[in-house]
N, C-alpha and C. Protein backbone atom coordinates (compact mmCIF):
# COMPACT_ATOMS: atom_id res chain seq x y z
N UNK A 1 82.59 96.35 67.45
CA UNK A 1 81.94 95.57 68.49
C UNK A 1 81.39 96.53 69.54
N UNK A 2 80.10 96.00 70.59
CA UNK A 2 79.76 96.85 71.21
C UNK A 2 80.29 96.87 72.20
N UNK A 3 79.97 98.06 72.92
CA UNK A 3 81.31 98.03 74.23
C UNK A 3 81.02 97.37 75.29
N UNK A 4 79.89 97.42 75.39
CA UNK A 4 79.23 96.54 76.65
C UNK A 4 79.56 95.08 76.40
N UNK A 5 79.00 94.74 75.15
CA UNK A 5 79.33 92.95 74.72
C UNK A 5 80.68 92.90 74.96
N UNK A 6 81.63 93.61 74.47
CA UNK A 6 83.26 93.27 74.92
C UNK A 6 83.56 93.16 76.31
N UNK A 7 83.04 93.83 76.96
CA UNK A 7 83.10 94.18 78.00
C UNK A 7 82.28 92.48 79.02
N UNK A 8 81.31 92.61 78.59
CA UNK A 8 80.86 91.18 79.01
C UNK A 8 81.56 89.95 78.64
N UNK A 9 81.94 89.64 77.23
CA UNK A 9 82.33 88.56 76.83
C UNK A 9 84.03 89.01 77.72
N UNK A 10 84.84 90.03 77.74
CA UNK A 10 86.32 89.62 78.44
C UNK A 10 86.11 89.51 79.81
N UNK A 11 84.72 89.70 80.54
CA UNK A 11 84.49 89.01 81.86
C UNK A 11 84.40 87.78 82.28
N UNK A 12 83.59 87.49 80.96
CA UNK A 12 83.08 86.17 80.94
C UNK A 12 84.27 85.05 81.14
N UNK A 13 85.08 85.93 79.82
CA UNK A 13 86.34 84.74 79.58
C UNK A 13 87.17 84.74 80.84
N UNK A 14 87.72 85.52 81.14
CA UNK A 14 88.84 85.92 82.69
C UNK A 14 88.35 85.19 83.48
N UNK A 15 86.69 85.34 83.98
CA UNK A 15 85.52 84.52 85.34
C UNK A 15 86.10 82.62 84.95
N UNK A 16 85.66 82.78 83.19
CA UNK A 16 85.26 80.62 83.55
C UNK A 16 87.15 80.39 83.38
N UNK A 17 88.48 81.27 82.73
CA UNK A 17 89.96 80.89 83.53
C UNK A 17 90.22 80.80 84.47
N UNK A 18 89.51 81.62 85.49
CA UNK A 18 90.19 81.88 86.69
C UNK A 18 89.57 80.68 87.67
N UNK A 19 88.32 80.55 87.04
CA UNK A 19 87.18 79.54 87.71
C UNK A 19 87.66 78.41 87.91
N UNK A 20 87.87 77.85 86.75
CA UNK A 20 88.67 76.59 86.40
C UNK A 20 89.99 76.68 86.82
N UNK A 21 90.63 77.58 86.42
CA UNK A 21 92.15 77.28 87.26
C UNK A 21 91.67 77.05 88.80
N UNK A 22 91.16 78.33 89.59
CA UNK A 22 91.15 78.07 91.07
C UNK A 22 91.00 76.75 91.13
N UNK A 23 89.92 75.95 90.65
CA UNK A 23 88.89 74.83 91.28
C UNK A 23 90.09 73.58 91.13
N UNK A 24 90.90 73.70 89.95
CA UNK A 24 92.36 72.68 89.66
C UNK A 24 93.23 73.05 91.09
N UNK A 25 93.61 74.40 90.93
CA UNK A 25 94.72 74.77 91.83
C UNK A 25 94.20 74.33 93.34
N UNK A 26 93.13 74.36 93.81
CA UNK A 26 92.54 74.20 95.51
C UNK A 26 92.80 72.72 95.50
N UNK A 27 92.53 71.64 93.91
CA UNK A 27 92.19 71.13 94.83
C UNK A 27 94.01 70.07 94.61
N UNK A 28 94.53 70.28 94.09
CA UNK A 28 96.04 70.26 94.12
C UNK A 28 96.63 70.49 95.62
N UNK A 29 96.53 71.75 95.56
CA UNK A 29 96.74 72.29 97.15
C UNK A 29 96.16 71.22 98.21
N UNK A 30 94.92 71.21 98.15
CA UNK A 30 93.87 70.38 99.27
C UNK A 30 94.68 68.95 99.27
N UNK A 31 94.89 68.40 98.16
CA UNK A 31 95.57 66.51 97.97
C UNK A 31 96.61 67.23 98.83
N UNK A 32 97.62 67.73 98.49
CA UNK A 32 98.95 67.75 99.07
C UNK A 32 98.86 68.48 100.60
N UNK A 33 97.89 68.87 100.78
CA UNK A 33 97.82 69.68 102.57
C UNK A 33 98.94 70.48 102.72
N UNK A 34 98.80 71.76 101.66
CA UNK A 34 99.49 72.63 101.37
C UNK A 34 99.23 73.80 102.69
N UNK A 35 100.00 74.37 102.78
CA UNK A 35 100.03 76.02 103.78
C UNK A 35 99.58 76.17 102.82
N UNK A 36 99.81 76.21 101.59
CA UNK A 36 99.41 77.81 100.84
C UNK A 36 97.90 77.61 100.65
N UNK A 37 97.19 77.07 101.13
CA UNK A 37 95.52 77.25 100.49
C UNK A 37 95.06 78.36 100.98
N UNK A 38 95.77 78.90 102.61
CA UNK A 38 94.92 80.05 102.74
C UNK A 38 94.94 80.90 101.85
N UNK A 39 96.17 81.44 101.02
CA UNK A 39 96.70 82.62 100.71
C UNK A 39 95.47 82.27 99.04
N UNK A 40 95.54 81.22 98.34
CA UNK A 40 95.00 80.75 97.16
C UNK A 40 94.05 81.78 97.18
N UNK A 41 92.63 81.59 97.86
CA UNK A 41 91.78 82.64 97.18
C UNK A 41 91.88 84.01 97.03
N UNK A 42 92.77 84.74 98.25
CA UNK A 42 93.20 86.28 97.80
C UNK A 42 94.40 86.18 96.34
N UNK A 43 94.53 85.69 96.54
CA UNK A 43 95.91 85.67 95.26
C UNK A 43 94.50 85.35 93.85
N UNK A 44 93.64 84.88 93.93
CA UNK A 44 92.85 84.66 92.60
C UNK A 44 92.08 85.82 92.64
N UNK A 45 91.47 85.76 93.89
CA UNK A 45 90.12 87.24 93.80
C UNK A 45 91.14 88.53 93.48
N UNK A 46 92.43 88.60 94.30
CA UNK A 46 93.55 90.09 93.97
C UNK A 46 93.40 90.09 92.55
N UNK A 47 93.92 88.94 91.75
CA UNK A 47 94.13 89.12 89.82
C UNK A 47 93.10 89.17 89.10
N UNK A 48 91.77 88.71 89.81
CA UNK A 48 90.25 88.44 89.20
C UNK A 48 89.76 89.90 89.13
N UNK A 49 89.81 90.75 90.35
CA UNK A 49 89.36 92.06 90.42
C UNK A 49 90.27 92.82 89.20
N UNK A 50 91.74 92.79 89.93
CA UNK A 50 92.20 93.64 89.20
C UNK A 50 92.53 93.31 87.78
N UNK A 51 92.52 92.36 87.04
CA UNK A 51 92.41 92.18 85.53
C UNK A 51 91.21 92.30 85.07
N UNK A 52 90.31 92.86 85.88
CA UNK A 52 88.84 92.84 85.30
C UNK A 52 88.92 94.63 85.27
N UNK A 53 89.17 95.36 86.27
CA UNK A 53 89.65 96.74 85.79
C UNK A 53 90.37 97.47 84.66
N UNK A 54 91.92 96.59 84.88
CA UNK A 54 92.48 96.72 83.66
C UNK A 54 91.59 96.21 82.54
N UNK A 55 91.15 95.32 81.94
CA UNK A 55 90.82 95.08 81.06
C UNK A 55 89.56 95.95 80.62
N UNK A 56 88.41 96.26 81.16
CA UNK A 56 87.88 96.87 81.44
C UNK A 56 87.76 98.37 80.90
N UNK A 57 88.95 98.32 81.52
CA UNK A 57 89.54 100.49 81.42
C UNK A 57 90.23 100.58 79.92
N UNK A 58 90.75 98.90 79.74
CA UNK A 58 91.54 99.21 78.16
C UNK A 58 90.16 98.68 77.10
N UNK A 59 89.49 98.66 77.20
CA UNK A 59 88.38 98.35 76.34
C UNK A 59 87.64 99.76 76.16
N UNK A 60 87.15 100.14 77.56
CA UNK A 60 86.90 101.51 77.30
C UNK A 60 87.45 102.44 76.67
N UNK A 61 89.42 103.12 77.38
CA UNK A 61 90.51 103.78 76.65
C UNK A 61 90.03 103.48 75.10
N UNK A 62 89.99 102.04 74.31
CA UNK A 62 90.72 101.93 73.22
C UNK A 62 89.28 102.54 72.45
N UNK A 63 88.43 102.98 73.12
CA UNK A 63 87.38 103.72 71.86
C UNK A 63 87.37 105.43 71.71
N UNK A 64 88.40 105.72 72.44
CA UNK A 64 88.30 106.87 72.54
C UNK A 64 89.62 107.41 72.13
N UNK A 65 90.87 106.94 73.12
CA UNK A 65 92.16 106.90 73.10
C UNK A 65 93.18 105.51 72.83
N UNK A 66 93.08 104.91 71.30
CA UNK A 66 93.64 103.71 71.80
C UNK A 66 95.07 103.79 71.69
N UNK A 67 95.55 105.10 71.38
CA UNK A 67 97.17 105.03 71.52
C UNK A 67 97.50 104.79 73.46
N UNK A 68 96.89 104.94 74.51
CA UNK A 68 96.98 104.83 75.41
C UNK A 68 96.80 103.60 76.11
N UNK A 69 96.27 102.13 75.11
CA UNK A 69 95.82 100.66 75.86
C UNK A 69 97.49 100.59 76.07
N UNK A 70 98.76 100.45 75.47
CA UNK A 70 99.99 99.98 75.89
C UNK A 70 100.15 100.05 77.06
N UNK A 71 99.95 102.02 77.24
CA UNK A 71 100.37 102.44 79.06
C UNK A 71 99.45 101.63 79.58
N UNK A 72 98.23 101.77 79.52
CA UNK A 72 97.16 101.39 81.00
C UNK A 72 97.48 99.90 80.52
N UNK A 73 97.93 98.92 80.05
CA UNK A 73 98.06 98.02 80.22
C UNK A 73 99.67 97.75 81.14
N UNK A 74 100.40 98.18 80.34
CA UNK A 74 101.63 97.93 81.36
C UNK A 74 101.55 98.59 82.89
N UNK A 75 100.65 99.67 83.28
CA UNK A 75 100.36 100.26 84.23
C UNK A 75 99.41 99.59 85.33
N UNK A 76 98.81 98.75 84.76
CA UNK A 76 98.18 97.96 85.30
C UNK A 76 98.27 97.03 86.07
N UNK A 77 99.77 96.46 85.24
CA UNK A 77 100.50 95.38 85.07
C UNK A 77 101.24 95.42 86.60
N UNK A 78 101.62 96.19 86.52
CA UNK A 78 102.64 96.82 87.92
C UNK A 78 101.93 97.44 88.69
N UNK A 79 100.90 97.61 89.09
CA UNK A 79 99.93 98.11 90.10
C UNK A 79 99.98 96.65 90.85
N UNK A 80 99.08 95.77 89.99
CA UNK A 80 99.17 94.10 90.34
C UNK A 80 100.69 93.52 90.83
N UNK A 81 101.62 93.96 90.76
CA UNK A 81 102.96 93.28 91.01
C UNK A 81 102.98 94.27 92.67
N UNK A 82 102.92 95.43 92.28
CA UNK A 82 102.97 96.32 93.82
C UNK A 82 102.05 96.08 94.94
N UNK A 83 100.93 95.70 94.36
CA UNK A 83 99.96 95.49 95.43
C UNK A 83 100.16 93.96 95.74
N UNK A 84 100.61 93.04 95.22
CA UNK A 84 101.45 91.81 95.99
C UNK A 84 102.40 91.70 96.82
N UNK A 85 103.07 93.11 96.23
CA UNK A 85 104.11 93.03 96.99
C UNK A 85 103.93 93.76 98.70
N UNK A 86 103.08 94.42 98.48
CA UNK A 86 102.71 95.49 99.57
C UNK A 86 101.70 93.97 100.40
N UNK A 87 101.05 93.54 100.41
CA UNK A 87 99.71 93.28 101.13
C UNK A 87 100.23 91.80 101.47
N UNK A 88 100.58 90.85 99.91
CA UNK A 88 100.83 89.47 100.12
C UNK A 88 102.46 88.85 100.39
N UNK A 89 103.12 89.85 99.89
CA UNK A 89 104.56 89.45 99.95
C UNK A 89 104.70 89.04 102.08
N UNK A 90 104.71 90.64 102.52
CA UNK A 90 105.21 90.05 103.70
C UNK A 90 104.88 88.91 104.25
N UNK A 91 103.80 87.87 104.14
CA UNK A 91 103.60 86.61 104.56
C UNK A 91 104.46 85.42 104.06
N UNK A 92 104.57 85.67 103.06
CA UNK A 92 106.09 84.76 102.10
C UNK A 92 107.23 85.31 103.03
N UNK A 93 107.90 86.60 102.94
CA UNK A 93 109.08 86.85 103.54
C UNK A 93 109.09 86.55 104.43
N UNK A 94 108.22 86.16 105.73
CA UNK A 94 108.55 86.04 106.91
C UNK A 94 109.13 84.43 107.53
N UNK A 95 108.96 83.90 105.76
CA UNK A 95 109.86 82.30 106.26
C UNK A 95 111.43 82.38 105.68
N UNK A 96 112.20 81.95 105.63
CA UNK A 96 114.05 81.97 105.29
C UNK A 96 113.74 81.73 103.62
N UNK A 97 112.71 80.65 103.40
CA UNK A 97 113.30 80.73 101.54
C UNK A 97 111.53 80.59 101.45
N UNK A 98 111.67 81.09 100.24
CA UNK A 98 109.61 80.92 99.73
C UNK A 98 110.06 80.14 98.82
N UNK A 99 109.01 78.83 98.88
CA UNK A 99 109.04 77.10 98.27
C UNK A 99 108.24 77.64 96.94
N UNK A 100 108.63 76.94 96.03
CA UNK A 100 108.15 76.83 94.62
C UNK A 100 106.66 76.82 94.72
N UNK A 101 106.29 75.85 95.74
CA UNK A 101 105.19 76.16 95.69
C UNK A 101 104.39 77.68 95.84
N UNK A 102 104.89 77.93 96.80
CA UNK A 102 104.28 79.73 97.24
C UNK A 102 104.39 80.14 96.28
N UNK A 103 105.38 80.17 95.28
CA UNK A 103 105.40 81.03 94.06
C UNK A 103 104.65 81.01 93.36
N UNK A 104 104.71 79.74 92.67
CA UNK A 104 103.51 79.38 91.67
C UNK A 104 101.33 79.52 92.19
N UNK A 105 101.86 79.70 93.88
CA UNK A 105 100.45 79.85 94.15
C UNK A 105 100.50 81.04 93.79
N UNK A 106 101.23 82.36 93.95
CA UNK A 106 100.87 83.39 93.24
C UNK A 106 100.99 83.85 92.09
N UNK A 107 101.91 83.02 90.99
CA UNK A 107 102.23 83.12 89.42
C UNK A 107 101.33 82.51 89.15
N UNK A 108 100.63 81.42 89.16
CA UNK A 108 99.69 80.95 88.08
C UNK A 108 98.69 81.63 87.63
N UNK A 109 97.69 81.96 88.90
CA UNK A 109 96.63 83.13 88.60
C UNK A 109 96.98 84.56 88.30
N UNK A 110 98.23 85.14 88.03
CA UNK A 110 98.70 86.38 87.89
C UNK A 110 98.96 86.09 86.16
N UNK A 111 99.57 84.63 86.10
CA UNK A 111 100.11 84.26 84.37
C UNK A 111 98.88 84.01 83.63
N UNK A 112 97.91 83.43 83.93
CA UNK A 112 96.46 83.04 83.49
C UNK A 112 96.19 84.65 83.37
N UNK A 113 95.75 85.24 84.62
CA UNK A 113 95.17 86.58 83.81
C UNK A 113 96.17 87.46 82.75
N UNK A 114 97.27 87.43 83.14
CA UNK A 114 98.20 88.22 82.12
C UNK A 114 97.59 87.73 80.88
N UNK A 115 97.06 86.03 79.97
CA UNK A 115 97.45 85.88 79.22
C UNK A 115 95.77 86.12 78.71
N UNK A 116 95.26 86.37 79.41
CA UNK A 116 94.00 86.31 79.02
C UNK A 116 93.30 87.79 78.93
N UNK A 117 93.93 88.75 79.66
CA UNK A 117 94.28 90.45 79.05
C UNK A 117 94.90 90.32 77.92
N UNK A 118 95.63 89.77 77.66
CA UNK A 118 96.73 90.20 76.19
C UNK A 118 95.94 89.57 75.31
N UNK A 119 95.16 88.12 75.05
CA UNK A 119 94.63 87.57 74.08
C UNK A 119 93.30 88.20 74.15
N UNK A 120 92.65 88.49 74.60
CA UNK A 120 91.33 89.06 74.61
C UNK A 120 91.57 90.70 74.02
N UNK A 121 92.50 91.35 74.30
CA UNK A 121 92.30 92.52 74.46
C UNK A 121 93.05 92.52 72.48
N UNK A 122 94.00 91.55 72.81
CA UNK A 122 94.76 91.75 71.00
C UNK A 122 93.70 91.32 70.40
N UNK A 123 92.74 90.73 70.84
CA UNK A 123 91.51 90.33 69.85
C UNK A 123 90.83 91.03 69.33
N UNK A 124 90.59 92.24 70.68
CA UNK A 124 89.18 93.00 70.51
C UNK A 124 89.78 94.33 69.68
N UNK A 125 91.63 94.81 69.92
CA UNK A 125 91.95 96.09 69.20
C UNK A 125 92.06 95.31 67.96
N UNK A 126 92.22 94.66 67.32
CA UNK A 126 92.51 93.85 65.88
C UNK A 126 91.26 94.53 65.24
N UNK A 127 90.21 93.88 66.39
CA UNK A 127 88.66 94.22 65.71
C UNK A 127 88.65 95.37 65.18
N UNK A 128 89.16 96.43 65.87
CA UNK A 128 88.80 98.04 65.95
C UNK A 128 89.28 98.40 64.74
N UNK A 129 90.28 98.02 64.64
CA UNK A 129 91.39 98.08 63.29
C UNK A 129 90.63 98.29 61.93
């Protein structure tokens, strides 16, 4: 496959998940007059950017070096967990307990892109195969 088309089509796919999840998740949030809507769009654009790198960098890696998609994927993986924790966490910690909800405002779009790096990307090294 070409690298650019992979490269387009695992944008494509990540853009209309994330699209559709946000547009479900806001408006969930919006019915219930949630706190968490502010935090909603950095928590989608944070996993939108950065699963578009990772994915991205392992599409590239895997034509050159694909014994290396595991690391830059798990490396990736935990860049995204650190940089939540660094930038978005302290706004959660600063209440006594973070509500299911807060959580899931930041697991859903973190679980959506996880699953959509791993299925896209097991798609495209299968190809290579």
């Amino acid at each position: 496959m070409n690298l650019y088309r992979a490269i387009g089509l695992f944008t494509l796919t990540l853009a209309v998940v994330l699209g559709v999840s946000y547009t479900i998740h806001d408006a969930v949030l919006t019915s219930s007059a949630s706190d968490n809507l502010v935090l909603l769009p950095g928590y989608y654009l944070m996993n939108a950017v950065f699963g578009l790198c990772i994915g991205v960098l392992i599409i590239y890696l895997s034509q050159d070096r694909p014994d290396t998609t595991g690391f830059t994927f798990m490396g990736g993986s935990l860049l995204k967990l650190v940089i939540f924790f660094i930038f978005f966490f302290p706004e959660l910690s600063d209440q006594e307990t973070v509500q299911k909800s807060q959580f899931l405002t930041f697991f859903i779009p973190y679980a959506l892109t996880m699953i959509v790096e791993v299925w896209y990307l097991i798609r495209f090294l299968n190809k290579q195969s």
